[in-house]
Structures are given as structure tokens and as C-alpha cells.
C-alpha atoms as a PDB file:
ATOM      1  CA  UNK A   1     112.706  37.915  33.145  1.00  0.00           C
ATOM      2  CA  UNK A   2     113.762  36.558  29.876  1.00  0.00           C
ATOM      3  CA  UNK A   3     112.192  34.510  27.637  1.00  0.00           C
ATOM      4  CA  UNK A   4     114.980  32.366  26.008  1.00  0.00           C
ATOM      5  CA  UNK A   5     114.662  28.939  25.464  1.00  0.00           C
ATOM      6  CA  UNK A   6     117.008  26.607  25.515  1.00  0.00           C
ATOM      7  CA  UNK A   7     118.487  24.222  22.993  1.00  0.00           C
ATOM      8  CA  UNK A   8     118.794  20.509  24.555  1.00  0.00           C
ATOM      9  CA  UNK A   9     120.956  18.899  21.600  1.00  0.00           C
ATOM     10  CA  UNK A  10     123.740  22.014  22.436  1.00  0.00           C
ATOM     11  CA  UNK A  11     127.032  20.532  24.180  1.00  0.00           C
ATOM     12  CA  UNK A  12     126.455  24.067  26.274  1.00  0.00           C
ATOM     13  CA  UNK A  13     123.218  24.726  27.253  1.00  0.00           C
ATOM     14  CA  UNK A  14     122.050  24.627  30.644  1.00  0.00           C
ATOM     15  CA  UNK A  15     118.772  22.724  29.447  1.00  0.00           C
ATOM     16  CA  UNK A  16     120.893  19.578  29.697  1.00  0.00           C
ATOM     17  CA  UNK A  17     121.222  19.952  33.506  1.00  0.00           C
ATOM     18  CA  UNK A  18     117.982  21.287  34.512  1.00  0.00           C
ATOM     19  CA  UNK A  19     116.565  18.069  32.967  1.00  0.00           C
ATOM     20  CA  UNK A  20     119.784  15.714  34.798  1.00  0.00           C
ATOM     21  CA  UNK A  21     118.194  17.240  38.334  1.00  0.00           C
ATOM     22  CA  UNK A  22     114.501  17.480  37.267  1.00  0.00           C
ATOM     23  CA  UNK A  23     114.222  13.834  36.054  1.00  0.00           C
ATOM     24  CA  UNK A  24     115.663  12.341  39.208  1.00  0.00           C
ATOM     25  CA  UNK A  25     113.151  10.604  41.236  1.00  0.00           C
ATOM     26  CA  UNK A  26     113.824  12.461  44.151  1.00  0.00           C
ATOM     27  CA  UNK A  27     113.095  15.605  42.807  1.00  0.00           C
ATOM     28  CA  UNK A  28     110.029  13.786  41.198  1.00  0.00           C
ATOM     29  CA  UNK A  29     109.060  12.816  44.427  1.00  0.00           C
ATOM     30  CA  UNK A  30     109.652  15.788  46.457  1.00  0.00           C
ATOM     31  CA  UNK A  31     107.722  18.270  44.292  1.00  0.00           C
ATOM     32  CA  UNK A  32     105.008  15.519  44.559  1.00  0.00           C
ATOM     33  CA  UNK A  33     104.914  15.734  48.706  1.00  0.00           C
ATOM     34  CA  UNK A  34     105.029  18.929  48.517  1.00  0.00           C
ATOM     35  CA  UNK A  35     102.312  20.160  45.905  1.00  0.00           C
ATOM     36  CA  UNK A  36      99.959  17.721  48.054  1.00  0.00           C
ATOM     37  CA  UNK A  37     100.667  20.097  51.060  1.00  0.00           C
ATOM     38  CA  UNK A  38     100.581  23.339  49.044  1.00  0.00           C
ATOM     39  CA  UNK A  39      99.852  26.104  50.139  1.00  0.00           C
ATOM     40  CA  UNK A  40     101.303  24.914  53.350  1.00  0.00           C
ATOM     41  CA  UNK A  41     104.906  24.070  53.813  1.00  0.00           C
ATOM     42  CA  UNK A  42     106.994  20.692  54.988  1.00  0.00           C
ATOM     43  CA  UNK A  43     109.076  19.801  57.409  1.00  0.00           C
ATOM     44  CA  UNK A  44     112.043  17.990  56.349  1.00  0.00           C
ATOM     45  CA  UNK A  45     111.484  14.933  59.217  1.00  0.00           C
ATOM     46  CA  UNK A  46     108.203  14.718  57.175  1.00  0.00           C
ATOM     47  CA  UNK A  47     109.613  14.853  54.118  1.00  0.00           C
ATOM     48  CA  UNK A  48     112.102  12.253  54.883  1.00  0.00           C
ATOM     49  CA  UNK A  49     109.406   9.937  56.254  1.00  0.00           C
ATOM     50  CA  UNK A  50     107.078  10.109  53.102  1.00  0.00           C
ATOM     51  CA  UNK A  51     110.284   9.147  51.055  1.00  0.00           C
ATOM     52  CA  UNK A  52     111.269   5.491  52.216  1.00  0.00           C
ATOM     53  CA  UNK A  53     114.519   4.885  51.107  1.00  0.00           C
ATOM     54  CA  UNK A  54     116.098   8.753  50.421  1.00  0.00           C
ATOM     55  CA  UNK A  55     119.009   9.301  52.939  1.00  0.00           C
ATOM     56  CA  UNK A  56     119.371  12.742  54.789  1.00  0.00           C
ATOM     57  CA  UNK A  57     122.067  13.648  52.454  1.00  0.00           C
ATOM     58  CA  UNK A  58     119.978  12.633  49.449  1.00  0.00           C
ATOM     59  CA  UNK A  59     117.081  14.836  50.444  1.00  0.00           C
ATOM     60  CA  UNK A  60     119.332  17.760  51.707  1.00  0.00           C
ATOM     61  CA  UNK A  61     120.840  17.944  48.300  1.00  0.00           C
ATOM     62  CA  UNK A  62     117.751  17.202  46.400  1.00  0.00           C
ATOM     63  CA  UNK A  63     116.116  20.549  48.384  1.00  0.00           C
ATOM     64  CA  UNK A  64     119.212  22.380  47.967  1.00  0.00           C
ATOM     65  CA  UNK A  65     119.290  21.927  44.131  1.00  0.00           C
ATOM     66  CA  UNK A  66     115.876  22.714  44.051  1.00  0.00           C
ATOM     67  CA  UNK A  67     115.913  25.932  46.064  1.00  0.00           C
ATOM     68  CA  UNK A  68     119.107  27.339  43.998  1.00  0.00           C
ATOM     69  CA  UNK A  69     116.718  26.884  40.958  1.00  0.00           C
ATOM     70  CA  UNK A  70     113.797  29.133  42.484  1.00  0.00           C
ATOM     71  CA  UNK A  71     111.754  25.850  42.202  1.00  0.00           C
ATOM     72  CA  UNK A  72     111.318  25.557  46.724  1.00  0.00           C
ATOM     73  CA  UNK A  73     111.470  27.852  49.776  1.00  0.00           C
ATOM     74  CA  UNK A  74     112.972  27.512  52.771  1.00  0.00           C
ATOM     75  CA  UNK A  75     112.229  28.817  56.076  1.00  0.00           C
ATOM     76  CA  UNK A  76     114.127  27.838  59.429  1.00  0.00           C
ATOM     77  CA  UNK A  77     111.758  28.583  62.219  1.00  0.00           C
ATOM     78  CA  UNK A  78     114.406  30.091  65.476  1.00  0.00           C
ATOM     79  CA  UNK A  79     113.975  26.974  67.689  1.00  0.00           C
ATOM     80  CA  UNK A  80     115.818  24.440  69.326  1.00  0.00           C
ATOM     81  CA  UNK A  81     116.364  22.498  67.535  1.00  0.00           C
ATOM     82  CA  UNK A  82     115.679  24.657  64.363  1.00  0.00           C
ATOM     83  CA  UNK A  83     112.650  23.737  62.258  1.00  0.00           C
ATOM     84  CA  UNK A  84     113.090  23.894  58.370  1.00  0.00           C
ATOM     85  CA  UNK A  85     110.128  24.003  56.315  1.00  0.00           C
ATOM     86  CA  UNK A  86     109.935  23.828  52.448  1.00  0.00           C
ATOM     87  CA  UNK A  87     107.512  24.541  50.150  1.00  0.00           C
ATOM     88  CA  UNK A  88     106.797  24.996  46.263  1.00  0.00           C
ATOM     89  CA  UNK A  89     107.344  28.362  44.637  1.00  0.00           C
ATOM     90  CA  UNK A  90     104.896  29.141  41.419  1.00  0.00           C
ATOM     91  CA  UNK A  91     107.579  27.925  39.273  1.00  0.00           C
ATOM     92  CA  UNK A  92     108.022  25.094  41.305  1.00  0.00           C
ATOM     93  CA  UNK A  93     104.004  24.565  41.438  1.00  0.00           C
ATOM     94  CA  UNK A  94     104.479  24.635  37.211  1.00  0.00           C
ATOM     95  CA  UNK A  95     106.848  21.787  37.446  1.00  0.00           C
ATOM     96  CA  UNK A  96     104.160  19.416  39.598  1.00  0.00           C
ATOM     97  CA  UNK A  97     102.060  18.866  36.612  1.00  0.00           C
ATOM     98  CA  UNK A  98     104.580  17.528  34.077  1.00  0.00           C
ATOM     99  CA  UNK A  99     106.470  15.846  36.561  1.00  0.00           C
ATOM    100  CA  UNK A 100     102.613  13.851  37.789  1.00  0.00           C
ATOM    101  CA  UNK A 101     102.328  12.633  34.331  1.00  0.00           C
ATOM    102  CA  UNK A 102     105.700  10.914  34.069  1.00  0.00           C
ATOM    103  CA  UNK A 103     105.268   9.237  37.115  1.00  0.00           C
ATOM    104  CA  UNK A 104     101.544   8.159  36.187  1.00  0.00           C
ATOM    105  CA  UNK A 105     103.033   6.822  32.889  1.00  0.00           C
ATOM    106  CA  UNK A 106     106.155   5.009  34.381  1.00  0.00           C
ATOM    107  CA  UNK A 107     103.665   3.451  36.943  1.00  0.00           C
ATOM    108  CA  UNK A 108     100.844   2.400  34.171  1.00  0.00           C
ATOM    109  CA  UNK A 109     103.739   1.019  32.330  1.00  0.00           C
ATOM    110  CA  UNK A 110     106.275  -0.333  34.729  1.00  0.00           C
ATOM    111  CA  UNK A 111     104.718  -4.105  34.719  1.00  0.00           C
ATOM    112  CA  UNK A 112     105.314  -4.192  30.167  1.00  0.00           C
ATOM    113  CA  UNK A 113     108.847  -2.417  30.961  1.00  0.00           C
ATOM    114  CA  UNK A 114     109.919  -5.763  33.355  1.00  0.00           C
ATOM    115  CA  UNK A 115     107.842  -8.550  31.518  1.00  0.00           C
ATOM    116  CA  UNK A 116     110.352  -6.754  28.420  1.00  0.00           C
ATOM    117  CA  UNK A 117     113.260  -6.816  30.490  1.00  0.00           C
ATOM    118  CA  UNK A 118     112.570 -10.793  31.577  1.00  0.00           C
ATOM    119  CA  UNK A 119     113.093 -11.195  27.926  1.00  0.00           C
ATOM    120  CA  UNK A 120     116.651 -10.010  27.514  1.00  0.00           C
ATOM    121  CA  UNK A 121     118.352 -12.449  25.210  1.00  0.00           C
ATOM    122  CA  UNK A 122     116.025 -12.266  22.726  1.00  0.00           C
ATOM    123  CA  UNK A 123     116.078 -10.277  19.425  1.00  0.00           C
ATOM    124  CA  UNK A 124     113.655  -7.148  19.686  1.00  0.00           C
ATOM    125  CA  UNK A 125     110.632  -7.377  17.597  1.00  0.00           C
ATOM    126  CA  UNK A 126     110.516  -3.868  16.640  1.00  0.00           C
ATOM    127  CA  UNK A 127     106.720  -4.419  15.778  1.00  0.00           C
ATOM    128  CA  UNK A 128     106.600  -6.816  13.665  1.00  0.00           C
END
């Protein structure tokens, strides 16, 4: 394991992307469901129901992006049809936390973000 850190304002670091897949509100959303169930694992027919609005392909990619990162597991039980269940790896389980308090402030703060976009026209007051 190393412990380099990355450099966001470099053209070339990976940094860039993690944050690109991280700050999507899928992913937001689908570390949420499935820290709630943790230790226990998700189906993806649940998953999908909890998450009006994502489309199969939406949430496929979303856990595929997330399992390439270490962040999920996957395990396909042998039935018929198969049954894939996901679930939060510790590094995924670190990601919950930072992730809740970005949603908790974009919810707290969504109603001053669209009275401020109802105003678009006029010049900012930039605290004044």
C-alpha cells in the first residue's frame, strides 16, 4: 500500500477522476443504500428500487466503477436467475462519511441555492 497523495490542480493526476465518479449522485447515493445495510449486502432489484429515477445501465455502471476502485463487492449467488449482491468494502465504508455530509449540506441548503437561482438577471451582491 502506498501512501501518495495526489495533486488535484495536476493536468495528470488521477485525483481529478476519482472525484468526477465520487461526486456523482449516484455514487452518492449508492454508498448511502448501502452503508444503511452494512454489514449485509444488496441486491441490485433493491438497489434499483431505493433509487427512483437511476436506469439499469446507470446503476450497472455506477457499481462497476465503484467495484474497479475497491470501493464495493460483488457476489453472484449460482441461481436462476443469478442473484448479485453488493456491498461496501472498508474503503468504501471510509467514503460514507464524507459523502453523508455533502448530501446533508446540499439538502440544508438546496431551498437558498433556488430562491438564488430565481434571481438570475440580477447583479450578485457579493456581500455587500
Amino acid at each position: 500500500m502506498t501512501d501518495r497523495r495526489g495533486d488535484l490542480f495536476s493536468a495528470e493526476c488521477p485525483t481529478r477522476h476519482l472525484l468526477d465518479r465520487i461526486g456523482d449522485k449516484w455514487t452518492s447515493m449508492t454508498v448511502k443504500l448501502l452503508a444503511e445495510r452494512h454489514p449485509q449486502t444488496a441486491r441490485f432489484s433493491e438497489l434499483r428500487r431505493a433509487m427512483p429515477g437511476v436506469s439499469h445501465k446507470m446503476l450497472s455502471q455506477t457499481l462497476q466503477r465503484l467495484a474497479a476502485d475497491g470501493l464495493v463487492t460483488r457476489r453472484v449467488e449460482d441461481s436462476v436467475p443469478p442473484s448479485v449482491h453488493y456491498g461496501l468494502t472498508d474503503l468504501g465504508r471510509s467514503l460514507d462519511e464524507p459523502l453523508a455530509m455533502l448530501r446533508d449540506w446540499a439538502e440544508t441548503h438546496m431551498s437558498e441555492i433556488e430562491a438564488f437561482k430565481g434571481r438570475e438577471g440580477q447583479p450578485a451582491d457579493h456581500g455587500r
